[in-house]
C-alpha atoms as a PDB file:
ATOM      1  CA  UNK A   1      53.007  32.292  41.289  1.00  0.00           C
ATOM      2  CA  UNK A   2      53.216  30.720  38.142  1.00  0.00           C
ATOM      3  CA  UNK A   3      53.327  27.376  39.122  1.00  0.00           C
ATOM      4  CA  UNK A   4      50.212  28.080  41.301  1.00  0.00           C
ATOM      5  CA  UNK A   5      48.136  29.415  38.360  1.00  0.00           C
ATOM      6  CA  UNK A   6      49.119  26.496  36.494  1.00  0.00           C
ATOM      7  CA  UNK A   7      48.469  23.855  39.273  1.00  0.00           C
ATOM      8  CA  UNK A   8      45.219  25.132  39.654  1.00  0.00           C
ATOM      9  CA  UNK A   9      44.089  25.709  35.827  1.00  0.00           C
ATOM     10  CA  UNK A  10      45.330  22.120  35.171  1.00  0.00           C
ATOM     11  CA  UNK A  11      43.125  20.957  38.324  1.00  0.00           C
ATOM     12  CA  UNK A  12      39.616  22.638  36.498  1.00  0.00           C
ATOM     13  CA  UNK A  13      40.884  21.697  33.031  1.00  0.00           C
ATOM     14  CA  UNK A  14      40.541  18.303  34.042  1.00  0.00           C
ATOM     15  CA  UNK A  15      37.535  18.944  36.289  1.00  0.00           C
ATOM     16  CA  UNK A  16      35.454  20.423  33.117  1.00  0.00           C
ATOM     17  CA  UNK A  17      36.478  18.120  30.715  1.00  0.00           C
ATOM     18  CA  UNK A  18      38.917  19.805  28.659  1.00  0.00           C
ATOM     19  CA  UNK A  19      36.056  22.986  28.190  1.00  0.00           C
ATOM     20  CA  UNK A  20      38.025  25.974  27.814  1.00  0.00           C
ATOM     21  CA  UNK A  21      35.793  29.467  28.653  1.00  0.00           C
ATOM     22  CA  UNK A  22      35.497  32.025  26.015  1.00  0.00           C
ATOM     23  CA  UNK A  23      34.153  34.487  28.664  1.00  0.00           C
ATOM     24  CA  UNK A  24      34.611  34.604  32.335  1.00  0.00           C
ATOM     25  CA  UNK A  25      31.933  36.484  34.334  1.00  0.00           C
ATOM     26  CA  UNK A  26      32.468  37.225  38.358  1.00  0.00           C
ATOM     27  CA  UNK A  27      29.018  37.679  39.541  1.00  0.00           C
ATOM     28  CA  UNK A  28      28.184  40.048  42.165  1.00  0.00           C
ATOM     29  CA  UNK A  29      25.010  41.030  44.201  1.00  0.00           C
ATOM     30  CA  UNK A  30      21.876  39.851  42.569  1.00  0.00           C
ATOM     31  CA  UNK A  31      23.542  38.116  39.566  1.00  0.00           C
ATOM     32  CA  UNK A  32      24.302  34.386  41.700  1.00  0.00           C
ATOM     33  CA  UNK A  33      20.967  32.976  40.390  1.00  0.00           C
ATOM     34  CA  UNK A  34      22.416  33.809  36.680  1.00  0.00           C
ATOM     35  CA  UNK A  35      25.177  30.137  37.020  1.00  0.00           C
ATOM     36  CA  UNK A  36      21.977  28.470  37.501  1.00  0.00           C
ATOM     37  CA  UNK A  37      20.985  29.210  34.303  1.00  0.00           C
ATOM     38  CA  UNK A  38      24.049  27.805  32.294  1.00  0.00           C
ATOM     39  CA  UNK A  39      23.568  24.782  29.809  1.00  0.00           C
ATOM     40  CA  UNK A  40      25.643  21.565  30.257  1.00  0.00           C
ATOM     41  CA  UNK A  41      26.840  22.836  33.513  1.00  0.00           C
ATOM     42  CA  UNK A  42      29.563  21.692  35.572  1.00  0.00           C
ATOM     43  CA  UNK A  43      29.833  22.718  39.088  1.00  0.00           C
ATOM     44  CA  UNK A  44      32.971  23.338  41.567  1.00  0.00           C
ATOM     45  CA  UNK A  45      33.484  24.838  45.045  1.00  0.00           C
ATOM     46  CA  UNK A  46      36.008  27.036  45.285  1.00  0.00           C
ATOM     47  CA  UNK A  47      37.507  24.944  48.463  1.00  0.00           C
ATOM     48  CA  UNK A  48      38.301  21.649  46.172  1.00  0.00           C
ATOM     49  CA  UNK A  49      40.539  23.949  44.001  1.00  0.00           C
ATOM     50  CA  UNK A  50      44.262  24.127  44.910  1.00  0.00           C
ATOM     51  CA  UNK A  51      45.259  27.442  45.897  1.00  0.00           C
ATOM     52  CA  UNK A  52      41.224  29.249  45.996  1.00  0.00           C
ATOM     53  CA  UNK A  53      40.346  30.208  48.876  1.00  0.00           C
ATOM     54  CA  UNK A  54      36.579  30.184  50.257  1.00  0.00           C
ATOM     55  CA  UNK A  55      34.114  32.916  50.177  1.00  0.00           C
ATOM     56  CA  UNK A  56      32.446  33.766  53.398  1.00  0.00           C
ATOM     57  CA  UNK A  57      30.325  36.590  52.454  1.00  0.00           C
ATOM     58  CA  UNK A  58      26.659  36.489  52.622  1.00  0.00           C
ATOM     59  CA  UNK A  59      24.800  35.586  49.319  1.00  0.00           C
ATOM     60  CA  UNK A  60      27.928  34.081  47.843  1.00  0.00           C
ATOM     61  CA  UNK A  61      27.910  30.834  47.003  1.00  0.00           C
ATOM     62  CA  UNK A  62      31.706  30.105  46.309  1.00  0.00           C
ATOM     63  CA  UNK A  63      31.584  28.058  43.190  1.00  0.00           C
ATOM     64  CA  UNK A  64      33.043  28.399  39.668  1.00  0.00           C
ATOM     65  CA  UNK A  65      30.492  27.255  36.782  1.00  0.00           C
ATOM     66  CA  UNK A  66      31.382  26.419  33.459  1.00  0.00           C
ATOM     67  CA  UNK A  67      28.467  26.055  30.613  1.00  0.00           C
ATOM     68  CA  UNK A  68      26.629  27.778  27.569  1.00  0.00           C
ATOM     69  CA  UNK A  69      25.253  31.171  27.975  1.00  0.00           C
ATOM     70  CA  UNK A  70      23.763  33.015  24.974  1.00  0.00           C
ATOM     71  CA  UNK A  71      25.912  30.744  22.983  1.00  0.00           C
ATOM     72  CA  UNK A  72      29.338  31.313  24.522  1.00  0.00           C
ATOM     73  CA  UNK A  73      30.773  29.036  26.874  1.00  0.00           C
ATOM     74  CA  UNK A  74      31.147  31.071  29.934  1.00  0.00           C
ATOM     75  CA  UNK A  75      32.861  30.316  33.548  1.00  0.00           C
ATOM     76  CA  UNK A  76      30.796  31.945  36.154  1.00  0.00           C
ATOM     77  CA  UNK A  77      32.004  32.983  39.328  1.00  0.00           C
ATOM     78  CA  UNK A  78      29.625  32.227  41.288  1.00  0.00           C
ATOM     79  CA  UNK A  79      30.436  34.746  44.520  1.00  0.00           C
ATOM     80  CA  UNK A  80      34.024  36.165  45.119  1.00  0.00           C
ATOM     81  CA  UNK A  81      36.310  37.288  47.747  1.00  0.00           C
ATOM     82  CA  UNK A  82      36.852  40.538  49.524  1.00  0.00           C
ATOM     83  CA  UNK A  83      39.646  41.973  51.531  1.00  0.00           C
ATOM     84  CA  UNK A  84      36.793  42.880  54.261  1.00  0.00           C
ATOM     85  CA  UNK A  85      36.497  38.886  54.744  1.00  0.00           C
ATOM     86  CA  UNK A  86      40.493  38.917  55.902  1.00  0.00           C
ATOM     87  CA  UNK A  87      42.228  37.914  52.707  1.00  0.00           C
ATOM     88  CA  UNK A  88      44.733  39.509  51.097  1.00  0.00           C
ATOM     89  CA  UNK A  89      44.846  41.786  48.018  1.00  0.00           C
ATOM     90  CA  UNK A  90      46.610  38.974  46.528  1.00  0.00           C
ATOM     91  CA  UNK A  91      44.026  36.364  47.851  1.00  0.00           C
ATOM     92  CA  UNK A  92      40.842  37.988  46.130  1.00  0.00           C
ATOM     93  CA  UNK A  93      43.239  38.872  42.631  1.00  0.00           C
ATOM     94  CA  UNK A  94      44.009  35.060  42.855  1.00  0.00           C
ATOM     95  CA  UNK A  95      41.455  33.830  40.848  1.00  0.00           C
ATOM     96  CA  UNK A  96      41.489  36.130  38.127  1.00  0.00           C
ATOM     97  CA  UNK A  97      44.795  34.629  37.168  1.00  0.00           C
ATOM     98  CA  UNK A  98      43.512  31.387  36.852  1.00  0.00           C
ATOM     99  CA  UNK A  99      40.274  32.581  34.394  1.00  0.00           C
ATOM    100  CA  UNK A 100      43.097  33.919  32.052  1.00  0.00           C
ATOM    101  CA  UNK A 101      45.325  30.596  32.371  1.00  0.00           C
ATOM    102  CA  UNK A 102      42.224  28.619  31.014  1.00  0.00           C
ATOM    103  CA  UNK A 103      41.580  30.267  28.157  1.00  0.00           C
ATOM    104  CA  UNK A 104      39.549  33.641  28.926  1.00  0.00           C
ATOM    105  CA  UNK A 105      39.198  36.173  26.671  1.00  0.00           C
ATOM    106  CA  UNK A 106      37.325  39.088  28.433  1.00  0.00           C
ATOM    107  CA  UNK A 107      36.029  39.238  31.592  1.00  0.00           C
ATOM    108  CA  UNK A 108      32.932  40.525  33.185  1.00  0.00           C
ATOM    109  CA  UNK A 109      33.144  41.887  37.012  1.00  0.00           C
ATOM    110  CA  UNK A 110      29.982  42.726  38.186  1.00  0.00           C
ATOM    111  CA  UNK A 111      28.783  43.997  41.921  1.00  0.00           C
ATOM    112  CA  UNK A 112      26.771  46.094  43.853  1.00  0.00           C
ATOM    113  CA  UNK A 113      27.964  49.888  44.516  1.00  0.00           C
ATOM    114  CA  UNK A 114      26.262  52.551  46.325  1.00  0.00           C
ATOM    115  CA  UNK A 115      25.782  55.919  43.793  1.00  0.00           C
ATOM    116  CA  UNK A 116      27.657  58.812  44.119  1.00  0.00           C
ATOM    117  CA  UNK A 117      26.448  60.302  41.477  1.00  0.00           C
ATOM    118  CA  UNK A 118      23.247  62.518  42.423  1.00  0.00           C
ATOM    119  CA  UNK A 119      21.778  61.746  38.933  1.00  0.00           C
ATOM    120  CA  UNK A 120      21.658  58.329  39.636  1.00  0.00           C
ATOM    121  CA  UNK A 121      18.898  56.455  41.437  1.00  0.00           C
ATOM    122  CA  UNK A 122      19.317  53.189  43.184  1.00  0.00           C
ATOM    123  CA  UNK A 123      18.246  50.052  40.404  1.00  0.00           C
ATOM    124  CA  UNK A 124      20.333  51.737  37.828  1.00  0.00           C
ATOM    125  CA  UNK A 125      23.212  50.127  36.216  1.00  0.00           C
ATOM    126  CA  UNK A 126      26.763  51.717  35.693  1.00  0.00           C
ATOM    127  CA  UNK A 127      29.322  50.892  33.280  1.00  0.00           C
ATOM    128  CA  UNK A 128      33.294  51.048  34.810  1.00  0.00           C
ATOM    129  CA  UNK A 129      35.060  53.951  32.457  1.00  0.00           C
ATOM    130  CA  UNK A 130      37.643  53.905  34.936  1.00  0.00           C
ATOM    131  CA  UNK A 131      38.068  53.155  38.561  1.00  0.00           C
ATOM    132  CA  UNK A 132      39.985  54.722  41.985  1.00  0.00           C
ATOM    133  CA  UNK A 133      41.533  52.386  44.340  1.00  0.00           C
ATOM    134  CA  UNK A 134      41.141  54.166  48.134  1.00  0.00           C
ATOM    135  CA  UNK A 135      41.731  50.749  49.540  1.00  0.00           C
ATOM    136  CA  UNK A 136      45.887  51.921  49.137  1.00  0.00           C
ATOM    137  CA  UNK A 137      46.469  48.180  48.474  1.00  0.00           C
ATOM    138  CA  UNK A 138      47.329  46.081  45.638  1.00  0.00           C
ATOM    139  CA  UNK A 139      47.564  42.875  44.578  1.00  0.00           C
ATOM    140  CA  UNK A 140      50.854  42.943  42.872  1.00  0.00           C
ATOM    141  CA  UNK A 141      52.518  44.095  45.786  1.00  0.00           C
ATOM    142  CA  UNK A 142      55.479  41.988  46.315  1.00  0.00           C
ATOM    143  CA  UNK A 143      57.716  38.989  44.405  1.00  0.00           C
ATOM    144  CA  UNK A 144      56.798  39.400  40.037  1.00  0.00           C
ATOM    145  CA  UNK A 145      56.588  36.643  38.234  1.00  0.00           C
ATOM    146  CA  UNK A 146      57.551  37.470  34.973  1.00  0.00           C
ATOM    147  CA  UNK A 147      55.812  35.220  33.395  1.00  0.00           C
ATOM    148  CA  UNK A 148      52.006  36.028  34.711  1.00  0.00           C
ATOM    149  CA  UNK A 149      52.347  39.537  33.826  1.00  0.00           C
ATOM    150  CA  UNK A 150      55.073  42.550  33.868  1.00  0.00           C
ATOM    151  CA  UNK A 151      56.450  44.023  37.061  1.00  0.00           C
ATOM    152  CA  UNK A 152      54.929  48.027  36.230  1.00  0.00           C
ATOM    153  CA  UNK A 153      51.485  47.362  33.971  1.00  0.00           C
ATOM    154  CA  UNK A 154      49.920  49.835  32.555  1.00  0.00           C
ATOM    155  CA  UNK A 155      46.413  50.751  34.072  1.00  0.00           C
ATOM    156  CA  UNK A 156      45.063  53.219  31.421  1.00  0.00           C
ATOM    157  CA  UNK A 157      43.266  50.592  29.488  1.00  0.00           C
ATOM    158  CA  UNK A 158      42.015  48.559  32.038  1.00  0.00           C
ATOM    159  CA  UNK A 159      38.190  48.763  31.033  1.00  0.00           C
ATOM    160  CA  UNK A 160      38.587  49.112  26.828  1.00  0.00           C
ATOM    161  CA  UNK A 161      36.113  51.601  25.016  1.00  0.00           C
ATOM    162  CA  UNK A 162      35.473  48.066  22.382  1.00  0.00           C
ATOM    163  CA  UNK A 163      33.558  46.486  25.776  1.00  0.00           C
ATOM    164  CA  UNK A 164      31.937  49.729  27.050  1.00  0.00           C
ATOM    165  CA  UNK A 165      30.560  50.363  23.653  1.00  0.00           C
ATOM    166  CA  UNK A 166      29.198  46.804  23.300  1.00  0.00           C
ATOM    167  CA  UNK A 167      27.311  47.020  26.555  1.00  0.00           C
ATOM    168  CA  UNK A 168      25.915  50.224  25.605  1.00  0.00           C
ATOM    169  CA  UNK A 169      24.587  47.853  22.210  1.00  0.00           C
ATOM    170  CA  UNK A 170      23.372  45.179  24.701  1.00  0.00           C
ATOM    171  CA  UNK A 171      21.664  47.745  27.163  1.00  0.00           C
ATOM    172  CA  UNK A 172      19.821  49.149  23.824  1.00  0.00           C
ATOM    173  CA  UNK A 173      18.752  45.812  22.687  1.00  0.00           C
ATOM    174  CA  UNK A 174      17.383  45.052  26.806  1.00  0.00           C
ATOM    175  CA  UNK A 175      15.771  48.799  26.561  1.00  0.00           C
ATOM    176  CA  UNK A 176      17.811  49.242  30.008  1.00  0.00           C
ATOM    177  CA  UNK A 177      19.559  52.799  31.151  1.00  0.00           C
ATOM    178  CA  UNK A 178      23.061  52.402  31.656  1.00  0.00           C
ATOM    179  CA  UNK A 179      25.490  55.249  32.835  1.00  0.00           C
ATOM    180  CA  UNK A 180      29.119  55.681  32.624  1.00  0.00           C
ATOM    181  CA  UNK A 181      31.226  56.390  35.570  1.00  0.00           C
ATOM    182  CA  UNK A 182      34.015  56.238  37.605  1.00  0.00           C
ATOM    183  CA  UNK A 183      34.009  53.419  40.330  1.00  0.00           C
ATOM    184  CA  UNK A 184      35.675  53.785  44.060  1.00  0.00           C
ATOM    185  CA  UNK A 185      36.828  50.741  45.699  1.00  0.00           C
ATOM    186  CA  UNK A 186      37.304  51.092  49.637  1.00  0.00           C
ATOM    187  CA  UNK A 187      37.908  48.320  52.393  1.00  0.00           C
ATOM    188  CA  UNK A 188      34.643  47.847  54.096  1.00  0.00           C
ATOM    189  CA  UNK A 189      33.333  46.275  55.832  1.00  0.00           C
ATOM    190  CA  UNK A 190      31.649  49.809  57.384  1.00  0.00           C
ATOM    191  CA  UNK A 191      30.121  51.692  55.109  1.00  0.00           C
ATOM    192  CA  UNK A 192      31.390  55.078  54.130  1.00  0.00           C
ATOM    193  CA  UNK A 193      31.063  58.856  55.753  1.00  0.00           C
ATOM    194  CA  UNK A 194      28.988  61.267  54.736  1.00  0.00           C
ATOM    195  CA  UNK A 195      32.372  63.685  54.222  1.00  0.00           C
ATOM    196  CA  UNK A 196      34.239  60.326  52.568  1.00  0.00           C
ATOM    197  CA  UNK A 197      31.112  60.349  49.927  1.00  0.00           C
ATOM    198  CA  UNK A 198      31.704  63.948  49.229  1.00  0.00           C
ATOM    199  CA  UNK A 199      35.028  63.224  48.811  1.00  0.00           C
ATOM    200  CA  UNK A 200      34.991  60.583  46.624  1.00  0.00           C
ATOM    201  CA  UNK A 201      32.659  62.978  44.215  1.00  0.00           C
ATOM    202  CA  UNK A 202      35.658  66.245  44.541  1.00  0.00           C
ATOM    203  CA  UNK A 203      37.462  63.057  43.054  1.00  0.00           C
ATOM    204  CA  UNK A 204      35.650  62.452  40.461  1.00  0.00           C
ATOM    205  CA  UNK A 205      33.889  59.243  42.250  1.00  0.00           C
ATOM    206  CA  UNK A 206      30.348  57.976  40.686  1.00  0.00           C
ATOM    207  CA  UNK A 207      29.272  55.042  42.527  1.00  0.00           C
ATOM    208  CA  UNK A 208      31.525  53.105  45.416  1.00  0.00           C
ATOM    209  CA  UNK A 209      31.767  49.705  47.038  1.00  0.00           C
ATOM    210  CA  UNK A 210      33.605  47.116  48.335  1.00  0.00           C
ATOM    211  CA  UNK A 211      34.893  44.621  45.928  1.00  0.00           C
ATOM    212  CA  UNK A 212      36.481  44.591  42.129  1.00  0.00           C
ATOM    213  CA  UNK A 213      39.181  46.749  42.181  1.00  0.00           C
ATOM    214  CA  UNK A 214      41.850  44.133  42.992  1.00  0.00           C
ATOM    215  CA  UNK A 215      40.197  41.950  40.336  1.00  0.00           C
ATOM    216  CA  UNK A 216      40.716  44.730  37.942  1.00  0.00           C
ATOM    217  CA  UNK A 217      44.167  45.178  38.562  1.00  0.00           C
ATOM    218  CA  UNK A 218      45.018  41.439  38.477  1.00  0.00           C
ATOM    219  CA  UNK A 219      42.950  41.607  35.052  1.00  0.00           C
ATOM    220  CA  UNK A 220      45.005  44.324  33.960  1.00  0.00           C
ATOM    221  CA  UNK A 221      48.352  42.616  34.708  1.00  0.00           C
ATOM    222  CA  UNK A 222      47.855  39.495  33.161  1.00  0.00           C
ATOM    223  CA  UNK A 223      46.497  40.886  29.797  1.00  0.00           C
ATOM    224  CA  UNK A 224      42.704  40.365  30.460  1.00  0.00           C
ATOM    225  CA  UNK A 225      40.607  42.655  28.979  1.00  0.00           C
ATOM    226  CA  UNK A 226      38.012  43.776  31.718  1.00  0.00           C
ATOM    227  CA  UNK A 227      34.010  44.910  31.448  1.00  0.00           C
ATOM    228  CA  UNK A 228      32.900  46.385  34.832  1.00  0.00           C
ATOM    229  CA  UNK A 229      29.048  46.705  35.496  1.00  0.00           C
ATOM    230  CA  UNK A 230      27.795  47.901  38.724  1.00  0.00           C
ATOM    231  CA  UNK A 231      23.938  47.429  39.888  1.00  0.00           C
ATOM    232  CA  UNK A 232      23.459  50.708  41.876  1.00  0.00           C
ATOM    233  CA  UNK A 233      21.396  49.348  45.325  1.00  0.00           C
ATOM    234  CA  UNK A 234      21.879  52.396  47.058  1.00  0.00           C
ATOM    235  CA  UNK A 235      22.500  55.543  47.252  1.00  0.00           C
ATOM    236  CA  UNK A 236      25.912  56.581  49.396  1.00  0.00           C
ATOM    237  CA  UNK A 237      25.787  58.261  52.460  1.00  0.00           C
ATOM    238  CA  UNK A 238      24.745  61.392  53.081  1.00  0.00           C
ATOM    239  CA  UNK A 239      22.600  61.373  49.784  1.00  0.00           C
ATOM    240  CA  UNK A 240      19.378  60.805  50.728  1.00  0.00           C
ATOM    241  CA  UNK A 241      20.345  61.330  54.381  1.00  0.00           C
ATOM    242  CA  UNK A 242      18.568  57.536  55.233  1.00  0.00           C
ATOM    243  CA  UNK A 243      20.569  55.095  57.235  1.00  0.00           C
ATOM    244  CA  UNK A 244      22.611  52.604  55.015  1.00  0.00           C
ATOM    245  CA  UNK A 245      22.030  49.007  55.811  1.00  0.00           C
ATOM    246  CA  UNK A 246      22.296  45.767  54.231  1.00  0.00           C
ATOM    247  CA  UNK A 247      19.036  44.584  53.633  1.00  0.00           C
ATOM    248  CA  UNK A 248      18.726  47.808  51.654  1.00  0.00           C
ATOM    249  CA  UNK A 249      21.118  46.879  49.754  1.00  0.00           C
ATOM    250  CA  UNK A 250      20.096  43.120  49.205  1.00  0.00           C
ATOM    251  CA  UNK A 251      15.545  44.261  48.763  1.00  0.00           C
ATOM    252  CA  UNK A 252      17.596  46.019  45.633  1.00  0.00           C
ATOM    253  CA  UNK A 253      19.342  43.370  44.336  1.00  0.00           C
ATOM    254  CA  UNK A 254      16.699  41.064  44.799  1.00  0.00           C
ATOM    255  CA  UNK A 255      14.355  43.523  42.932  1.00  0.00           C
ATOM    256  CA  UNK A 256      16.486  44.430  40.051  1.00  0.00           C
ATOM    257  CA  UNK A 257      18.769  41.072  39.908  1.00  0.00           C
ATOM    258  CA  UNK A 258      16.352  39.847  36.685  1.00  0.00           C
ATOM    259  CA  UNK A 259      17.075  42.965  34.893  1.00  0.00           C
ATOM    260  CA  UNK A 260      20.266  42.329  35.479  1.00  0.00           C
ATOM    261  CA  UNK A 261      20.729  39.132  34.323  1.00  0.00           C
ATOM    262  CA  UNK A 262      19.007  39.717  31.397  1.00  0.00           C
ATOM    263  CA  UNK A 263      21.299  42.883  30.568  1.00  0.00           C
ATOM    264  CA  UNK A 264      24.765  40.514  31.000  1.00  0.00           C
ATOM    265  CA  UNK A 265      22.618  37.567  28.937  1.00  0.00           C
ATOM    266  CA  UNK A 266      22.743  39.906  26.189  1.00  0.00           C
ATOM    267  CA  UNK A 267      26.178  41.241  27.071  1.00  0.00           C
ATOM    268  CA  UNK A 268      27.618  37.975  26.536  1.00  0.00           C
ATOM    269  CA  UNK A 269      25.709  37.281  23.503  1.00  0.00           C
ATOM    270  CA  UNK A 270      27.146  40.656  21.516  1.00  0.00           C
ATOM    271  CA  UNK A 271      30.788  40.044  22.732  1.00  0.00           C
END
């Protein structure tokens, strides 16, 4: 694994000049359009890096951007992978290894989630306190390499209170409403079950999706301090009683994606 990491780090070190990232940022519904808005920018597809694999999901552009961002230089996913797409656990961590190899110090995951919590409404934004992994994979699963992380990491410090507290700063200075919670990560592609949703909440579940939770435990084992944000486009099933659908989800995103932005624009800017 090691030598992977390091093939591919060495492969975007040379592809972006030397640039090391301060911040990574994986960017999830509704926050693509924010790479565009990086200074100096430099550009690459996640299929011209050795050992990426390609994103197929809708929306997702599949391209890691390096540039300035309220003056940090920041590497922007630009789309990510999902074990509904037929990768592997240790397919969609894979990247995160490689943010941390070239020079990371924090990074942000971002997606959409649908809200578990009644006292949220879909267009609100939710900070990670914690999350629960229902998918009953994980990314570490098999062969450690010692010298990408440990073989048992801890996972009670995954999202640190220093991060939460600075994007409740940020979310202040943006006049945006941000709740804490506790975020579910499931399989997909379906969408949950009424009785999974009330589930989830007996759990102690606030907002569910499809994505980040591998990231967060590949963050977690390499030593990379993580900030999740979800945009809430929906509320779960059973909520509202409506139908779930994607184009629900993606009006939402469209229609809060500036807010959005502008929130992790001044996320970045008070890390």
């Amino acid at each position: 694994m090691y030598e992977k990491v390091e093939q591919s780090a060495e492969f975007l070190r040379q592809a972006f000049d030397g640039r090391a990232p301060e911040v990574a940022l994986v960017l999830g519904s509704g926050l693509g359009p924010l790479a565009d808005e990086l200074e100096n920018q430099i550009a690459v597809p996640f299929g011209e890096i050795p050992h990426f694999c390609c994103s197929t999901a809708p929306d997702h552009a599949g391209r890691l951007v390096l540039g300035q961002l309220s003056g940090k230089t920041v590497l922007c996913m630009q789309g990510r992978l999902h074990g509904y797409e037929g990768y592997t656990p240790q397919e969609v961590a894979y990247p995160i290894l490689v943010l941390k190899a070239l020079g990371a110090k924090a990074v942000i995951l971002t997606n959409a989630a649908g809200g578990i919590n009644t006292e949220f409404c879909a267009g609100d934004f939710m900070v990670f306190d914690d999350h629960i992994n229902m998918t009953g994979k994980s990314p570490l699963t098999g062969a450690n390499d010692e010298r990408v992380g440990a073989r048992f990491p801890d996972m009670c410090h995954v999202y640190p209170k220093a991060l939460r507290d600075l994007a409740d700063v940020a979310a202040q200075q943006c006049n945006v409403r941000l709740h804490h919670g506790v975020y579910v990560g499931v399989n997909g592609p379906q969408y949950e079950t009424t009785a999974e949703i009330r589930m989830f909440r007996a759990l102690g579940g606030d907002a569910v999706g499809m994505s980040t939770v591998f990231e967060s435990i590949a963050a977690s084992y390499c030593g990379l301090p993580v900030l999740g944000v979800s945009m809430i486009t929906n509320m779960a099933a059973g909520i509202t009683g409506n139908a779930l659908s994607d184009e629900e989800v993606k009006q939402m995103a469209n229609e809060r994606g500036q807010t959005f932005r502008a929130l992790m624009r001044k996320v970045i800017a008070v890390l």
